[in-house]
Protein backbone atom coordinates (compact mmCIF):
# COMPACT_ATOMS: atom_id res chain seq x y z
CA UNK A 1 -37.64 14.81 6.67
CA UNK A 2 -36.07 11.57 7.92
CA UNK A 3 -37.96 8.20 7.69
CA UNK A 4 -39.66 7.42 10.87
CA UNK A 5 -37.90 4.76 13.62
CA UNK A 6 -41.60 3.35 13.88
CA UNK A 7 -42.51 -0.33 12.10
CA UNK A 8 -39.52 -1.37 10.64
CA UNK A 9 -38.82 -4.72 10.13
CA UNK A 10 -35.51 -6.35 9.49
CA UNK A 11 -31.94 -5.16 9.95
CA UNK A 12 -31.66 -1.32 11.14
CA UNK A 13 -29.29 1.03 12.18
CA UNK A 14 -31.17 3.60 12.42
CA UNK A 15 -33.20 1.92 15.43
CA UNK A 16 -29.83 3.17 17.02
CA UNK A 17 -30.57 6.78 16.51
CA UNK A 18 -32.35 8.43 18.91
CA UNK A 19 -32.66 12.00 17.50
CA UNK A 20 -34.90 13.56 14.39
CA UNK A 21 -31.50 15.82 13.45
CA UNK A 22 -29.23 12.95 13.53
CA UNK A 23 -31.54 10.49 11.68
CA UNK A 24 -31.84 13.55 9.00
CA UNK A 25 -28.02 13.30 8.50
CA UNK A 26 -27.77 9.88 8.16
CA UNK A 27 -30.55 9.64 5.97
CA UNK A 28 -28.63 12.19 3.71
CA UNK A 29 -25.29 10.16 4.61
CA UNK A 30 -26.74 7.04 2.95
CA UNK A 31 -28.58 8.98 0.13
CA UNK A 32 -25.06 10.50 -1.43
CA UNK A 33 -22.93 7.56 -0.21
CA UNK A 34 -25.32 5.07 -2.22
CA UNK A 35 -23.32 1.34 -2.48
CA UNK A 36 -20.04 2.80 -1.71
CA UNK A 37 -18.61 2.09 1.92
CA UNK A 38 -18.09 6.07 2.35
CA UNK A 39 -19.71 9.41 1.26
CA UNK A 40 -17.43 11.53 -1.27
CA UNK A 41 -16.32 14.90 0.18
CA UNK A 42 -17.36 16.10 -3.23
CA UNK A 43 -21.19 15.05 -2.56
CA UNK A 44 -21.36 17.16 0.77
CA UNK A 45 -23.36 20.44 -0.08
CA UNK A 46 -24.10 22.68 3.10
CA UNK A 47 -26.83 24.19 1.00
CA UNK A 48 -29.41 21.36 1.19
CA UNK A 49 -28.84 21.18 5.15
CA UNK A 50 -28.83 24.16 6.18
CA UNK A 51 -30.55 23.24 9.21
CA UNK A 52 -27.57 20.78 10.46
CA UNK A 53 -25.06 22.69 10.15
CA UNK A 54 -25.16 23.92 13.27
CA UNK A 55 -24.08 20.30 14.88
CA UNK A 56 -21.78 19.44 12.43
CA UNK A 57 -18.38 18.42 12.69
CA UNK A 58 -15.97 17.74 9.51
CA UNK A 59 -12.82 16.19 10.60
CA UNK A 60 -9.71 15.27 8.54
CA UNK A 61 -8.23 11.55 9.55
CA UNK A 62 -5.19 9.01 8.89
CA UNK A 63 -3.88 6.35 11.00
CA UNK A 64 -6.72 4.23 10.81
CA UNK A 65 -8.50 7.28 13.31
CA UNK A 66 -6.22 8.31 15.51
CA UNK A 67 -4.60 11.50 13.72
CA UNK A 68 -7.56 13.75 14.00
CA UNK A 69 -7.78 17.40 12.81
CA UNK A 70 -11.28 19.08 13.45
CA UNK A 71 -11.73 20.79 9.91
CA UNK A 72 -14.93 22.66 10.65
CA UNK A 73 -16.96 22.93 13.79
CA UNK A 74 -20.38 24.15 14.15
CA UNK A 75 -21.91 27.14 16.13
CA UNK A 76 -24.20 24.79 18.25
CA UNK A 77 -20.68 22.63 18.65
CA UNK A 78 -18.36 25.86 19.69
CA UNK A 79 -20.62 27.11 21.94
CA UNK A 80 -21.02 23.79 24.03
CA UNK A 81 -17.17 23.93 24.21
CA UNK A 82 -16.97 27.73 24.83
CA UNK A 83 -14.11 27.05 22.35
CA UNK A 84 -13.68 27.52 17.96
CA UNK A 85 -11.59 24.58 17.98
CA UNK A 86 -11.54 24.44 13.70
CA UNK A 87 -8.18 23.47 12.96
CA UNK A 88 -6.99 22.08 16.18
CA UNK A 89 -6.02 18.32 16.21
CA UNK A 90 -7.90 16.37 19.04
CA UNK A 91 -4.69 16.60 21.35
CA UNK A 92 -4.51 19.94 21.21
CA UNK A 93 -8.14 19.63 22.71
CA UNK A 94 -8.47 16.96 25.20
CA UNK A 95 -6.78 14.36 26.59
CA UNK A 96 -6.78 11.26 28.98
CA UNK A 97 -9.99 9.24 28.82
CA UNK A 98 -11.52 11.77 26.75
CA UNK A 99 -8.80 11.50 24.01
CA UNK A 100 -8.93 8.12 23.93
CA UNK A 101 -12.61 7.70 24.22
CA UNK A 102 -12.46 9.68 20.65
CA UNK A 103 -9.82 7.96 19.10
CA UNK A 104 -11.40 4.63 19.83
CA UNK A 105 -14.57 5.88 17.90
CA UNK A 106 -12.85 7.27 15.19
CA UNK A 107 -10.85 4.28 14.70
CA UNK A 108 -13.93 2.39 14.11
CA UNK A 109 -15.56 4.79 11.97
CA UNK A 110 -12.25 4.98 9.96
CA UNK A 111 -10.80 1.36 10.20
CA UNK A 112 -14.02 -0.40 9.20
CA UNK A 113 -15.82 2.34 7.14
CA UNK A 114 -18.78 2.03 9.00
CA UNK A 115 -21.42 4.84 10.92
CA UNK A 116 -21.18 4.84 14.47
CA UNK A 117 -24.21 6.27 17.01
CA UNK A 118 -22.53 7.00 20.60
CA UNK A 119 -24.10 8.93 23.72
CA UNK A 120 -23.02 10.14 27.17
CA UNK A 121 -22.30 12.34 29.22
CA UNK A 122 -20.72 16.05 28.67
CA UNK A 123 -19.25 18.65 30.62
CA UNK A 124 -16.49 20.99 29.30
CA UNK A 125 -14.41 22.91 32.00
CA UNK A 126 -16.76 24.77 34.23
CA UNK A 127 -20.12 24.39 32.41
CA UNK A 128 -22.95 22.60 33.29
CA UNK A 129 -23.21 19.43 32.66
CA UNK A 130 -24.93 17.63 29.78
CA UNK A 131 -25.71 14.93 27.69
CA UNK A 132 -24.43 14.36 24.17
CA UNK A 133 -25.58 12.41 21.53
CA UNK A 134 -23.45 11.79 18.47
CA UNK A 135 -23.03 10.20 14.75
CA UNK A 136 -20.00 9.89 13.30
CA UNK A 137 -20.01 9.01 9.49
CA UNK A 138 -17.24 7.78 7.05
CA UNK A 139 -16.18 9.95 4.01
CA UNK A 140 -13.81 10.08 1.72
CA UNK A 141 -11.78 12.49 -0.66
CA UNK A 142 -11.34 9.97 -3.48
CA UNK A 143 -13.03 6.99 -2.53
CA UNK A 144 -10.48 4.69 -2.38
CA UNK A 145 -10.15 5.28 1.56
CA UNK A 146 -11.74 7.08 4.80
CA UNK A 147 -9.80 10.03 5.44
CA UNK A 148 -12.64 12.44 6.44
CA UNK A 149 -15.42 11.75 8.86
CA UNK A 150 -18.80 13.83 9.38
CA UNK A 151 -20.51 14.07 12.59
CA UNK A 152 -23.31 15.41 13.90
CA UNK A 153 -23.81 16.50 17.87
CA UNK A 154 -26.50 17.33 19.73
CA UNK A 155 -26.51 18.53 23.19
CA UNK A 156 -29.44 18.46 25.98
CA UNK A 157 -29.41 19.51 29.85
CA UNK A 158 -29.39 17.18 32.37
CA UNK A 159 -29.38 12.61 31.49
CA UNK A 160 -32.14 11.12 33.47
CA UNK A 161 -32.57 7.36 33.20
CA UNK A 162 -30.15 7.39 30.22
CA UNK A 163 -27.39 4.94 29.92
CA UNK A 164 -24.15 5.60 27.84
CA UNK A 165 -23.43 3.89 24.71
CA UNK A 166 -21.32 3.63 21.38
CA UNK A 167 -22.86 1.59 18.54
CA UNK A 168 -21.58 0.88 14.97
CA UNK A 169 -23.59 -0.16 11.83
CA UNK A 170 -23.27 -3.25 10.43
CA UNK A 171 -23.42 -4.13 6.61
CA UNK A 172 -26.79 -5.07 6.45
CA UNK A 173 -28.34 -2.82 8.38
CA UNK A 174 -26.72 -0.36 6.33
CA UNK A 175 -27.82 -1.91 2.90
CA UNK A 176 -31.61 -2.51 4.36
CA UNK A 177 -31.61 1.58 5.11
CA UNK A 178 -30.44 2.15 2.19
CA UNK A 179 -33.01 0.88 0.30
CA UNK A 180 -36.18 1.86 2.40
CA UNK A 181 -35.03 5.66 2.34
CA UNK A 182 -34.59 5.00 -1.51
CA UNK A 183 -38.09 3.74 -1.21
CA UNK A 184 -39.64 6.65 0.78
C-alpha cells in the first residue's frame, strides 16, 4: 500500500501523482532504486506486483530517449491500443506529435535519470476517447547508465475539468520520498 498524498511537508514528487496504482509503483521504484539515480533491471520482480502488471510498460532505450523499443506491454496497455505492440520500436507505432510527444518524455526520463508524471488525453484509431495518466521511471541494466525505463498507465473514460501535464522529479523531492517511504 502506497504512502498517502495527505500531510506531507517538504519537497514531494509524489504530490504529482494522482493515482493509488501509480503511487504504488513509484513507491516500489524508490524502494529497489535506494540512493542510486536508477532502479537495476535485476531488482524488478513481477511477483511482488502482481497487481501492476497489468499497466506496465518495460521499454529498452539509447540515444539519450529517442531509440525506443517497447519490451513488454501490459494487458490493460494492449487492450487500450487494440494492439500487442511488445517488440515494436515507437515508430513503428506512432508518429507526428504523438512520436515526438514520447520521445520528448523519454528523453527526460533517460537524459537526466529522473521519474516523470505526465497526463492527457487518449484516443487510438477509432476508439473512444480517454484520458491517460502515466509514470515513466529510469532503470538500468548495469547501473552505470539508463537504458531501460518502466512505466505505468492508467486509462479512464471521458477528462472533465482536467488539464494536461508532464512533470519530472527533482533531486530532492526524490531523496525526501525516499526516506519517508523508508520510514513508513
Amino acid at each position: 500500500m502506497p504512502l498517502g498524498p495527505t500531510n506531507l511537508k517538504g519537497p514531494s514528487f509524489r504530490l504529482q501523482i494522482d493515482d493509488t496504482r501509480l503511487l504504488e509503483l513509484y513507491d516500489y521504484w524508490l524502494i529497489h532504486r535506494g540512493e542510486r539515480p536508477a532502479m537495476l533491471r535485476a531488482d524488478l520482480d513481477p511477483v511482488s506486483i502482481p497487481q501492476l502488471l497489468k499497466s506496465l510498460i518495460l521499454t529498452d532505450v539509447s540515444g539519450d530517449g529517442p531509440d525506443i523499443r517497447y519490451r513488454l506491454v501490459g494487458t490493460e496497455i494492449v487492450a487500450a491500443h487494440g494492439l500487442e505492440y511488445t517488440g515494436m520500436t515507437v515508430e513503428e507505432l506512432t508518429s507526428g506529435a504523438t512520436l515526438e510527444y514520447t520521445r520528448q518524455l523519454y528523453g527526460i526520463v533517460v537524459s537526466n535519470a529522473v521519474p516523470v508524471y505526465s497526463e492527457g488525453p487518449f484516443q487510438w484509431a477509432d476508439k473512444e476517447f480517454r484520458w491517460t495518466r502515466r509514470l515513466h521511471l529510469p532503470m538500468s541494466r548495469d547501473g552505470s547508465a539508463v537504458d531501460m525505463v518502466l512505466a505505468g498507465q492508467i486509462f479512464e473514460n471521458g477528462r472533465p475539468g482536467r488539464v494536461e501535464r508532464m512533470v519530472s522529479g527533482r533531486a530532492d523531492e526524490l531523496t525526501a520520498d525516499l526516506e519517508r517511504v523508508r520510514a513508513s
